[in-house]
N, C-alpha and C. Protein backbone atom coordinates (compact mmCIF):
# COMPACT_ATOMS: atom_id res chain seq x y z
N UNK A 1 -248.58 -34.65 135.49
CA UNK A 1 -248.40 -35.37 134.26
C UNK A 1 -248.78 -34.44 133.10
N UNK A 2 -248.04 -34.50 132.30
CA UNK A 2 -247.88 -33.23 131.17
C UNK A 2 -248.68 -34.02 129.71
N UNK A 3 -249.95 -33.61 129.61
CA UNK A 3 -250.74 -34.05 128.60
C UNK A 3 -249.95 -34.65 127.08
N UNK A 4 -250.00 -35.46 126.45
CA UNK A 4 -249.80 -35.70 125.31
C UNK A 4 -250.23 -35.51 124.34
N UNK A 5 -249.65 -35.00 123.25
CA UNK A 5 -249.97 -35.40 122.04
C UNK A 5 -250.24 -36.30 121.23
N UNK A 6 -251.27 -36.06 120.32
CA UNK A 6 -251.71 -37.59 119.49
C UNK A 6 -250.56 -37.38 118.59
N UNK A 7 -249.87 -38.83 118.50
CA UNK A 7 -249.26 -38.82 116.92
C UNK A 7 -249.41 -38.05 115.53
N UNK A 8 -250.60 -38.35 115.45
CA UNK A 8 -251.17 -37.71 114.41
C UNK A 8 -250.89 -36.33 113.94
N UNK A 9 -251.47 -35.26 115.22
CA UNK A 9 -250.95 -34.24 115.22
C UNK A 9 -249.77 -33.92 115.10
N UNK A 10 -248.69 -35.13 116.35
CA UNK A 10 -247.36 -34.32 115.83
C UNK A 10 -246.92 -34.49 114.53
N UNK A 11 -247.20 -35.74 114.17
CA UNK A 11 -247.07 -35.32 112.51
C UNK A 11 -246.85 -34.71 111.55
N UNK A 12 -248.26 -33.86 111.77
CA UNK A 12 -249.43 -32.82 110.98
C UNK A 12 -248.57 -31.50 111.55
N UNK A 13 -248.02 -31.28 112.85
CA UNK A 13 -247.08 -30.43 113.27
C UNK A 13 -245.44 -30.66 112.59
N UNK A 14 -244.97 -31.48 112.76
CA UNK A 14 -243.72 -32.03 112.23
C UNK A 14 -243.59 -31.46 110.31
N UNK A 15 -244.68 -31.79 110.01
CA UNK A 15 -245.08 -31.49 108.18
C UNK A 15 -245.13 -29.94 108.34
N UNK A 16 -245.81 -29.32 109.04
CA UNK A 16 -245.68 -28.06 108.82
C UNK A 16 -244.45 -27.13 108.88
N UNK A 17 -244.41 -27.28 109.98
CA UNK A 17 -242.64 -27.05 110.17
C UNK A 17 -242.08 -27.16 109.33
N UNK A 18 -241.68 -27.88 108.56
CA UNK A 18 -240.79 -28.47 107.13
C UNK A 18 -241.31 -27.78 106.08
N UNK A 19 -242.60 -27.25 106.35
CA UNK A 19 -243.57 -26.31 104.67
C UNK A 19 -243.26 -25.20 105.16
N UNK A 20 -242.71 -24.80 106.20
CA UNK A 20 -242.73 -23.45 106.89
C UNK A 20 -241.42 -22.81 107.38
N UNK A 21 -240.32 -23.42 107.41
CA UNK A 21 -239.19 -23.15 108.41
C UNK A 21 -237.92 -22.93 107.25
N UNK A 22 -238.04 -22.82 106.06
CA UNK A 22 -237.05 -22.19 105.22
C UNK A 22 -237.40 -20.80 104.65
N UNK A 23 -236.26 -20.89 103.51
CA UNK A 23 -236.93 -19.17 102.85
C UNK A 23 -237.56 -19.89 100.96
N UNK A 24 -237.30 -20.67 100.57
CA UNK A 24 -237.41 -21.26 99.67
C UNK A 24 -239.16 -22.38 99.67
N UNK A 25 -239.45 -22.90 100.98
CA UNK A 25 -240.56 -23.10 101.01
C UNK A 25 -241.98 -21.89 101.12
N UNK A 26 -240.98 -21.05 102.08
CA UNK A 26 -242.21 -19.72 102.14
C UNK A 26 -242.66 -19.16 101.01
N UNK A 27 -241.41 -19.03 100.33
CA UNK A 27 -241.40 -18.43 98.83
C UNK A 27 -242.51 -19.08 97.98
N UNK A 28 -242.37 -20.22 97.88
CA UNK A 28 -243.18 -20.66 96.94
C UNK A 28 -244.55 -20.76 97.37
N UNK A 29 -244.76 -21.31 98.99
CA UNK A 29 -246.50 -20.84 99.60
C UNK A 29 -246.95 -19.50 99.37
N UNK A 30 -245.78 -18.58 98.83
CA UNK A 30 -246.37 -17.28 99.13
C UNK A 30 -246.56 -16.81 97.31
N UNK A 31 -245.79 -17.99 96.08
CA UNK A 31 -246.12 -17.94 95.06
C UNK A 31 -247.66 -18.76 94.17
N UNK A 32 -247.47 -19.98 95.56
CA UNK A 32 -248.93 -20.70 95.23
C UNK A 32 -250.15 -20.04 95.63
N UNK A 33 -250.14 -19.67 96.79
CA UNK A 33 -251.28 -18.78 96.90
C UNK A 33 -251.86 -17.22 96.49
N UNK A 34 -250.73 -16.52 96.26
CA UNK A 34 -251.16 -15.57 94.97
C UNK A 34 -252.42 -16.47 93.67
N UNK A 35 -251.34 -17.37 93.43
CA UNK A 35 -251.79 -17.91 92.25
C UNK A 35 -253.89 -18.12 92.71
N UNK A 36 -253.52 -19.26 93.68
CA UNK A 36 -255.11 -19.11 94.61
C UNK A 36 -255.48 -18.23 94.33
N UNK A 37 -255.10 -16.78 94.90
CA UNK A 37 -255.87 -15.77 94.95
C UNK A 37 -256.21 -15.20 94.09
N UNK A 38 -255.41 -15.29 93.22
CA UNK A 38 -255.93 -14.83 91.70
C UNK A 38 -257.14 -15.87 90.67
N UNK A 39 -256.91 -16.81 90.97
CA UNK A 39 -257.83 -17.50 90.65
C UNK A 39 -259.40 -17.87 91.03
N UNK A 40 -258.90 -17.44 92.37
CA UNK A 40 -260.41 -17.16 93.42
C UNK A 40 -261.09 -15.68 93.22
N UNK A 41 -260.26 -14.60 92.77
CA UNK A 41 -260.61 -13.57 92.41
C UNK A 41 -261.45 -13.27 90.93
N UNK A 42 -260.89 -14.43 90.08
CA UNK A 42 -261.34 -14.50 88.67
C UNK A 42 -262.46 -15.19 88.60
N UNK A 43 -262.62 -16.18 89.50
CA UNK A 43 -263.91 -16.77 89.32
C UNK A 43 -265.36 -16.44 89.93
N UNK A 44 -265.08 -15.28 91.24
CA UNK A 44 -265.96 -15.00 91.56
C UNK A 44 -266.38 -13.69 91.48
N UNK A 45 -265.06 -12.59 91.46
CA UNK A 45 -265.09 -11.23 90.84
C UNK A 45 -264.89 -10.91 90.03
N UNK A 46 -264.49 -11.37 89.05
CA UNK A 46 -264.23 -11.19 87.13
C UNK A 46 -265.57 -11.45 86.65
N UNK A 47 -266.08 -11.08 85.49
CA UNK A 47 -266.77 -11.28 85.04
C UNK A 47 -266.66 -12.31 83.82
N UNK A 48 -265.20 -12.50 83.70
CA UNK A 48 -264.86 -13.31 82.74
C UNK A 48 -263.73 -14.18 83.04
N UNK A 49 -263.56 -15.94 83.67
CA UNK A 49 -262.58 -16.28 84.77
C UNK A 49 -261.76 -16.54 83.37
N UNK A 50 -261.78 -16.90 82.24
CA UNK A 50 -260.90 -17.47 81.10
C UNK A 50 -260.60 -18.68 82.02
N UNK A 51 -258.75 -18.63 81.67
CA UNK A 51 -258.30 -20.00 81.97
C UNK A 51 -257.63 -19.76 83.45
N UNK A 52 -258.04 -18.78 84.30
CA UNK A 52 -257.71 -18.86 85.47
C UNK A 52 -257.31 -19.79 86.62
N UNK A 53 -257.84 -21.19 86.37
CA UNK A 53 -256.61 -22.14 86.97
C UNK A 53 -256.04 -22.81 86.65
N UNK A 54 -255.35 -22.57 85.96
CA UNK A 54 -254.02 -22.58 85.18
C UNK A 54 -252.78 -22.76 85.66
N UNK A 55 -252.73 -21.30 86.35
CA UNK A 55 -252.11 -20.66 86.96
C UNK A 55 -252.02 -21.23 88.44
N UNK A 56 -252.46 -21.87 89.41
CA UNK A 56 -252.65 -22.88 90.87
C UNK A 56 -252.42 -23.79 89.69
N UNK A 57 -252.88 -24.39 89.27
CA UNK A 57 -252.64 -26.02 88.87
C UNK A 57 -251.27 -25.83 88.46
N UNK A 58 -250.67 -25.24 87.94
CA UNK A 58 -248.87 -24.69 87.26
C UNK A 58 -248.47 -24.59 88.46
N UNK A 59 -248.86 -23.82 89.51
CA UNK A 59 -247.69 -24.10 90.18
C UNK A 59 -247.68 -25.05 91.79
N UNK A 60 -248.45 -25.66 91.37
CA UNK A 60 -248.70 -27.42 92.57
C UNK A 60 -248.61 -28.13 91.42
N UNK A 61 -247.91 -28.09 90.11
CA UNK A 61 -248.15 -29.50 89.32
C UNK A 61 -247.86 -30.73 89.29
N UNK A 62 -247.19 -31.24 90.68
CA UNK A 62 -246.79 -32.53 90.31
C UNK A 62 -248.31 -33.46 91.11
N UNK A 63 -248.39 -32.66 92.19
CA UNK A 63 -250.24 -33.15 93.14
C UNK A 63 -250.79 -32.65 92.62
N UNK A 64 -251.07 -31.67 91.68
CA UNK A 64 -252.51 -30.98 91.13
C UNK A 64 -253.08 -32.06 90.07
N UNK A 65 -252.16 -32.80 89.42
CA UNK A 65 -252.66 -33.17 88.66
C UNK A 65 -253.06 -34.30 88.64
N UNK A 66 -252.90 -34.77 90.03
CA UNK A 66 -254.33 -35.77 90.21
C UNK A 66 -255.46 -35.63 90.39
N UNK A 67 -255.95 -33.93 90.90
CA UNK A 67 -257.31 -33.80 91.06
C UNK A 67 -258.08 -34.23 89.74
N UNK A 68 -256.98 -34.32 88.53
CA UNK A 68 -257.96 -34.04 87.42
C UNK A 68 -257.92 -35.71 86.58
N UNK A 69 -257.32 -36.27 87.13
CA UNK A 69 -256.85 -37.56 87.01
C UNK A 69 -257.56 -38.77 88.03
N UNK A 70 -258.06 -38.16 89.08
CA UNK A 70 -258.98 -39.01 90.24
C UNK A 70 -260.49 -38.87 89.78
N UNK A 71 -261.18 -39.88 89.59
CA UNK A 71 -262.77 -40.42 89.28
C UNK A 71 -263.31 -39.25 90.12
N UNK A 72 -264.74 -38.97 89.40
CA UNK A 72 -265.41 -38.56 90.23
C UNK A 72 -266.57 -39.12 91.36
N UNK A 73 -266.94 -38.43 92.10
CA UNK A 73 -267.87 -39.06 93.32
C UNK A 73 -269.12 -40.06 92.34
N UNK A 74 -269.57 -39.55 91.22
CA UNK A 74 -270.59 -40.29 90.70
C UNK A 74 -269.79 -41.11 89.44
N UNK A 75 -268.66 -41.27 89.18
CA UNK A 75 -267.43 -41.57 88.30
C UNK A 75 -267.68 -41.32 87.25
N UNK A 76 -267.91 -40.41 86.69
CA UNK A 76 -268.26 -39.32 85.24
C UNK A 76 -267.19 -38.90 85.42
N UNK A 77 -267.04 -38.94 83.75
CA UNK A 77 -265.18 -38.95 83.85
C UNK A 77 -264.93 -37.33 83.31
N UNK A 78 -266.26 -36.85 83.29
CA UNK A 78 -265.88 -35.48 83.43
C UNK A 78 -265.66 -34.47 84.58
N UNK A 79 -265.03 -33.62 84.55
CA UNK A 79 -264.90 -32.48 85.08
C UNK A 79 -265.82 -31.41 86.10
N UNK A 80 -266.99 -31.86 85.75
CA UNK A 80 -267.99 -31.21 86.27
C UNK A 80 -268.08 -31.16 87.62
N UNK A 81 -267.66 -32.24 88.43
CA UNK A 81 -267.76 -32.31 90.38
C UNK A 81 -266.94 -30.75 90.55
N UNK A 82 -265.49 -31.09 89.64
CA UNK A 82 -264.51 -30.36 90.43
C UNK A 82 -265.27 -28.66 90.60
N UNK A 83 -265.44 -28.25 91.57
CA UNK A 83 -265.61 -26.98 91.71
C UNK A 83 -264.88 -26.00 92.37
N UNK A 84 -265.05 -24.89 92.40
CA UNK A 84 -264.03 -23.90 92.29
C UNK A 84 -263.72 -23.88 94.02
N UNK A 85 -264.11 -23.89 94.96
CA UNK A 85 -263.84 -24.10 96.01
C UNK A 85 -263.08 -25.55 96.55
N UNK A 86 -263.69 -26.67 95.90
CA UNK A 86 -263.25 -28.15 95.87
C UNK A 86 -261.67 -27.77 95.49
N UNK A 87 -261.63 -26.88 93.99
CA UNK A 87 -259.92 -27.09 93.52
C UNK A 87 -259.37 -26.47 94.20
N UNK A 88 -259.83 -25.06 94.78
CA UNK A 88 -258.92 -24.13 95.46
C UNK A 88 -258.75 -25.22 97.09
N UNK A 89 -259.28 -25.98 97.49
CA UNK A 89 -258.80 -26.60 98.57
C UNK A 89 -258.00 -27.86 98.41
N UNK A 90 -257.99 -28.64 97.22
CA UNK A 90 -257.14 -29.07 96.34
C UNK A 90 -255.76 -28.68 96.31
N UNK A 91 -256.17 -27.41 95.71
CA UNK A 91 -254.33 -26.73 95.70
C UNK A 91 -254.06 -26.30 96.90
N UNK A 92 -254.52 -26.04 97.72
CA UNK A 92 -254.21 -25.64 99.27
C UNK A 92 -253.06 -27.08 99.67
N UNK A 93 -253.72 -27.99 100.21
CA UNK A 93 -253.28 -28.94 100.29
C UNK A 93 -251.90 -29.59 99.36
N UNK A 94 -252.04 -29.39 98.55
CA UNK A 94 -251.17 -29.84 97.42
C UNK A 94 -249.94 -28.69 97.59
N UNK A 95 -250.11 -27.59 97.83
CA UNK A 95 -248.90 -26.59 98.06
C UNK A 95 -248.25 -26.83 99.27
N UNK A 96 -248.89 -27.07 100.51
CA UNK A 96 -248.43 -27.83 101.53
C UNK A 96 -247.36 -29.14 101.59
N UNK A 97 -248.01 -29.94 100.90
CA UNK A 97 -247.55 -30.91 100.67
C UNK A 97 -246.04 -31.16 99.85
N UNK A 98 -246.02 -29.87 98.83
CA UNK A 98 -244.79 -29.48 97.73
C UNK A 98 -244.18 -28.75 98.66
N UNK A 99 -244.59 -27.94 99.37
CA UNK A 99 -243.67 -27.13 100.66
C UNK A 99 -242.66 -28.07 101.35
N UNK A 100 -243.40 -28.89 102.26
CA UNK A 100 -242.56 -29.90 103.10
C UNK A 100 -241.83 -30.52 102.22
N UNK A 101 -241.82 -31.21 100.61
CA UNK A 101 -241.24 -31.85 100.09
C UNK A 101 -239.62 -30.57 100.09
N UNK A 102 -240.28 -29.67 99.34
CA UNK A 102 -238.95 -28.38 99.54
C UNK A 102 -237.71 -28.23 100.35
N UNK A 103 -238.99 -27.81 102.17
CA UNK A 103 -238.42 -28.30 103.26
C UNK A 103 -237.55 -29.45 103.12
N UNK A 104 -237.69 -30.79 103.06
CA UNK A 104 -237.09 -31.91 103.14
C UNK A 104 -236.00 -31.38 102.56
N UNK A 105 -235.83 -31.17 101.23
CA UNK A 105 -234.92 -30.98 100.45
C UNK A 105 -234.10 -30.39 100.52
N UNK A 106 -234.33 -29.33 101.24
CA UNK A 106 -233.40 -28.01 101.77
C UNK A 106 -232.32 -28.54 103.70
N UNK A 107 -233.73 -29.15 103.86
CA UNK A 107 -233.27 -29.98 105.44
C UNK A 107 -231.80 -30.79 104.91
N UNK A 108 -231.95 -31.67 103.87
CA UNK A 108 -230.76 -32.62 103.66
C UNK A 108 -229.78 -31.82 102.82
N UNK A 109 -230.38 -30.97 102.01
CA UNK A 109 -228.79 -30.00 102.02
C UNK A 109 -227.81 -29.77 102.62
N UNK A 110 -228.93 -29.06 103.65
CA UNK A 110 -228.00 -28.29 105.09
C UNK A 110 -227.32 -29.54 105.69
N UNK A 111 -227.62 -30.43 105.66
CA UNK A 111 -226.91 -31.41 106.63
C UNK A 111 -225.85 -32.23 105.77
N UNK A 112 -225.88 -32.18 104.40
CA UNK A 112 -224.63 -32.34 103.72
C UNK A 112 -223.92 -31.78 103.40
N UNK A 113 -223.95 -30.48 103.32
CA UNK A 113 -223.12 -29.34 102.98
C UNK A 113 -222.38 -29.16 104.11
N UNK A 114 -223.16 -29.43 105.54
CA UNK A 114 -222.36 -29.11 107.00
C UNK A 114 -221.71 -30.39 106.97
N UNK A 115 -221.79 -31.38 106.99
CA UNK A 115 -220.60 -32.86 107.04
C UNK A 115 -219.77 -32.54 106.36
């Protein structure tokens, strides 16, 4: 008997695939996380980060901009929870998530352009 998978996972497998299996989703994981990296670079190796996430929040903006729009843990409606590791895993997630949307998008192309 050949072990199963939890739903869940295939899912979480199924989503990736779709953030991962074009040239147009790679592209842009491979434009969001520059952005990450530059921003992770500015805040901890710059001596001066300016407006360094900017640049990740621009380019996950349609999910980024709830991090800044969701209450905080103590609901101070400021800014202060979000921290630089918190956002950079923020936009992690959120580029993922804009990936598979991509994916999708590119998936129903191909299958209307071929009909």
């Amino acid at each position: 008997m050949a072990p199963t998978t939890r739903p869940r996972a295939r899912r979480l497998r199924a989503w990736l695939t779709l953030a991962t299996d074009n040239w147009l989703s790679r592209g842009y994981l491979v434009v969001a996380g520059s952005a990450l990296a530059f921003f992770l670079y500015a805040v901890y190796l710059s001596p001066d980060p300016g407006f360094a996430a900017i640049w990740p929040f621009a380019a996950t903006l349609p999910l980024s901009a709830v991090a800044f729009l969701a209450p905080s843990p103590e609901l101070d409606p400021s800014v202060d929870w979000l921290t630089p590791l918190l956002f950079a895993a923020w936009v992690s997630l959120c580029a993922l998530v804009n990936a598979g949307l991509l994916g999708l998008a590119v998936r129903a192309f191909r299958t209307r352009s071929a009909a």
